[in-house]
Protein backbone atom coordinates (compact mmCIF):
# COMPACT_ATOMS: atom_id res chain seq x y z
CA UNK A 1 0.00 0.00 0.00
CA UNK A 2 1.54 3.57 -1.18
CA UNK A 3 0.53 6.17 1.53
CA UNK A 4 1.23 9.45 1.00
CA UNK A 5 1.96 11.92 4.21
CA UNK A 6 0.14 15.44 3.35
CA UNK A 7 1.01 18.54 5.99
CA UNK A 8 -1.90 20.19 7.39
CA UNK A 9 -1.54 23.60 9.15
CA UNK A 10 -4.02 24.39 12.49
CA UNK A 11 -6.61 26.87 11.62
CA UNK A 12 -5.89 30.49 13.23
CA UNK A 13 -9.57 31.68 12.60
CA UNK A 14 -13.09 30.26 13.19
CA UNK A 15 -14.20 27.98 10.60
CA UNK A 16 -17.44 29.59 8.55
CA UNK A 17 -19.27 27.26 6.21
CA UNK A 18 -21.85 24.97 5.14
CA UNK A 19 -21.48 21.27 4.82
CA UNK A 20 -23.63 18.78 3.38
CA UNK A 21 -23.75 15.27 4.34
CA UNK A 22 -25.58 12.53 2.54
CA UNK A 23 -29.15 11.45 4.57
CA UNK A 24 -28.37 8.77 7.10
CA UNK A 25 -31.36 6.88 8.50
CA UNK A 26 -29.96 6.75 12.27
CA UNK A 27 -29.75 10.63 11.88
CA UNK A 28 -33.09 10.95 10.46
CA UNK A 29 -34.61 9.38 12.81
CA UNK A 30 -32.65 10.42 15.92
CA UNK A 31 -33.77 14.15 14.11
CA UNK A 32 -37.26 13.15 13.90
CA UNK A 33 -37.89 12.01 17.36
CA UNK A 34 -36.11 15.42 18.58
CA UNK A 35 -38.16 17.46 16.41
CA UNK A 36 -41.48 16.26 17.37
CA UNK A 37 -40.46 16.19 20.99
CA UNK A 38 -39.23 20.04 20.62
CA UNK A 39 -42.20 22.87 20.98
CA UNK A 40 -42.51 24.39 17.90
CA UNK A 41 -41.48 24.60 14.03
CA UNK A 42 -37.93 22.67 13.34
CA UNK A 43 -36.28 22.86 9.76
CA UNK A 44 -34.67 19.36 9.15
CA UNK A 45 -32.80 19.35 5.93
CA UNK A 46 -30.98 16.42 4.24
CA UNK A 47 -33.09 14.19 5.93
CA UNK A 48 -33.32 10.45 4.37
CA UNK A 49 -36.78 9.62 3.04
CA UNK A 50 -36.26 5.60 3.48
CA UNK A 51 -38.91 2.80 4.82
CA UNK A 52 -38.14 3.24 8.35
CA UNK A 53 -38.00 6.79 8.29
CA UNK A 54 -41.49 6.56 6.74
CA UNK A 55 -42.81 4.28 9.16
CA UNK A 56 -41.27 6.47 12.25
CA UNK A 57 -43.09 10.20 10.27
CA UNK A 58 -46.54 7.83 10.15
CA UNK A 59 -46.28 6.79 13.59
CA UNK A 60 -45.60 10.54 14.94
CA UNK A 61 -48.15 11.93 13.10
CA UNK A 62 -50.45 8.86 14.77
CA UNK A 63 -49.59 10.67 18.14
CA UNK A 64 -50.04 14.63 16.99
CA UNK A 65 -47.32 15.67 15.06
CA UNK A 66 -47.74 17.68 11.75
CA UNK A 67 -44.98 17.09 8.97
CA UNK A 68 -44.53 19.46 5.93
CA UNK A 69 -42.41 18.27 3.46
CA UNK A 70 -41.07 21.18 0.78
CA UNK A 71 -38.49 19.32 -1.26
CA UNK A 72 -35.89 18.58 0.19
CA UNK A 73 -36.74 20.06 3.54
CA UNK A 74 -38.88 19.02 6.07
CA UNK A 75 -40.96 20.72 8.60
CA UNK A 76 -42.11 19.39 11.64
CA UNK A 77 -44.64 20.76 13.82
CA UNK A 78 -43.67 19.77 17.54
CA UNK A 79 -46.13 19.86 20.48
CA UNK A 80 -43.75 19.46 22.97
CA UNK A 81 -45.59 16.01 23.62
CA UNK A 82 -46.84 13.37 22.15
CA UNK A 83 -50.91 12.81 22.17
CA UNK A 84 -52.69 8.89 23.04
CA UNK A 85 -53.29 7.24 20.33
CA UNK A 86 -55.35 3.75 20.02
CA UNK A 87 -52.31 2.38 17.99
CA UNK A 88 -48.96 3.50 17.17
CA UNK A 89 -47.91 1.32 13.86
CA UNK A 90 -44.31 1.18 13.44
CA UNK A 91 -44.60 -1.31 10.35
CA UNK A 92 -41.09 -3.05 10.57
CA UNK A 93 -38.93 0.06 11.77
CA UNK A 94 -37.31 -0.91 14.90
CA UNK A 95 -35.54 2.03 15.37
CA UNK A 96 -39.25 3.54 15.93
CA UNK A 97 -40.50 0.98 18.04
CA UNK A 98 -37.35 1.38 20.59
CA UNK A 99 -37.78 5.30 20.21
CA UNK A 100 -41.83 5.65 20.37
CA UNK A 101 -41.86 3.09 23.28
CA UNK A 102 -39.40 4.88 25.52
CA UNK A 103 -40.88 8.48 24.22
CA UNK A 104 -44.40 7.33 25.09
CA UNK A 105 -43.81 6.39 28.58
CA UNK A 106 -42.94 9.99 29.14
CA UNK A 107 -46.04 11.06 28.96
CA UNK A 108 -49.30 10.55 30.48
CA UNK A 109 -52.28 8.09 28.46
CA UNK A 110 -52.48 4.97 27.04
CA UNK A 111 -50.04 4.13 23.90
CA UNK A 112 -49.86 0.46 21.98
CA UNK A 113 -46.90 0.31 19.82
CA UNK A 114 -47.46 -2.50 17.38
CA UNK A 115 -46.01 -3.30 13.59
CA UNK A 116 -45.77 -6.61 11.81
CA UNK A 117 -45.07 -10.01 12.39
CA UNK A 118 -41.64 -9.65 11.68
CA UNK A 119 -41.07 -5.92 14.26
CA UNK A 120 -42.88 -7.96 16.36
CA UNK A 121 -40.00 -11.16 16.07
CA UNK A 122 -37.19 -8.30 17.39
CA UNK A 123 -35.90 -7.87 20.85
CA UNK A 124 -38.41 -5.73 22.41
CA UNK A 125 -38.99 -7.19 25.69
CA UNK A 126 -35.73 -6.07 27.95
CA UNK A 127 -36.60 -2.54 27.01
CA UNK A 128 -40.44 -3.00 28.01
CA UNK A 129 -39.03 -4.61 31.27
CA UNK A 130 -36.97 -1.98 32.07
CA UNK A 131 -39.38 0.91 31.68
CA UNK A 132 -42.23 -1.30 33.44
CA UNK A 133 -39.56 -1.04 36.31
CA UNK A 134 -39.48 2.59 36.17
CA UNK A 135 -43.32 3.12 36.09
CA UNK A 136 -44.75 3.31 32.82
């Protein structure tokens, strides 16, 4: 393998730019959750429009969050909460069901976070132990 050594200098000065990153689904959805948990109008941009990130903008909006999507930007409407719902369908996003399950518990109704045969195959049960344990 030919590596080549390249000298950087440190930077005197602040750094002022823009970067753009390609969409990542962990982001996305880390940036969803966060966004409908925030009071108020958040601007995500860049987000990834995938299956689970689908799944995780159908279930919020099943417990009171507005999404706006104006190309590649996305708006989302945050309560500040999240409103009881008769079912929360995560479809086969896990990354939802983990979120929406530990999100829900932090707030006062009744919440049933369901998907498909196969979300419904994944390791679910240590988490639901362990916020039974802490009172939801």
């Amino acid at each position: 393998m030919n590596m080549k050594t390249i000298a950087l200098q440190s930077c005197t000065h602040p750094i002022d730019g823009t970067l753009t990153l390609p969409g990542s689904k962990s982001i996305t959805n880390r940036a969803l959750l966060l966004a409908a948990l925030a009071r108020g109008r958040s601007q995500l941009r860049g987000f990834l429009k995938s299956d689970d990130s689908i799944a995780f903008m159908t279930s919020l909006k099943s417990l009171g969050v507005v999404f706006e999507e104006r190309g590649t930007e996305l708006i989302v409407e945050g309560q500040g909460k999240l409103t009881s719902s008769d079912t929360v369908w995560c479809q086969d996003a896990g990354t939802a069901a983990r979120f929406l399950l530990a999100a829900c518990s932090a707030f006062p109704g009744k919440f049933i976070v369901d998907g498909t045969a196969r979300l419904r195959e994944r390791p679910l049960s240590d988490l639901v132990v362990v916020l039974r344990e802490l009172g939801a």
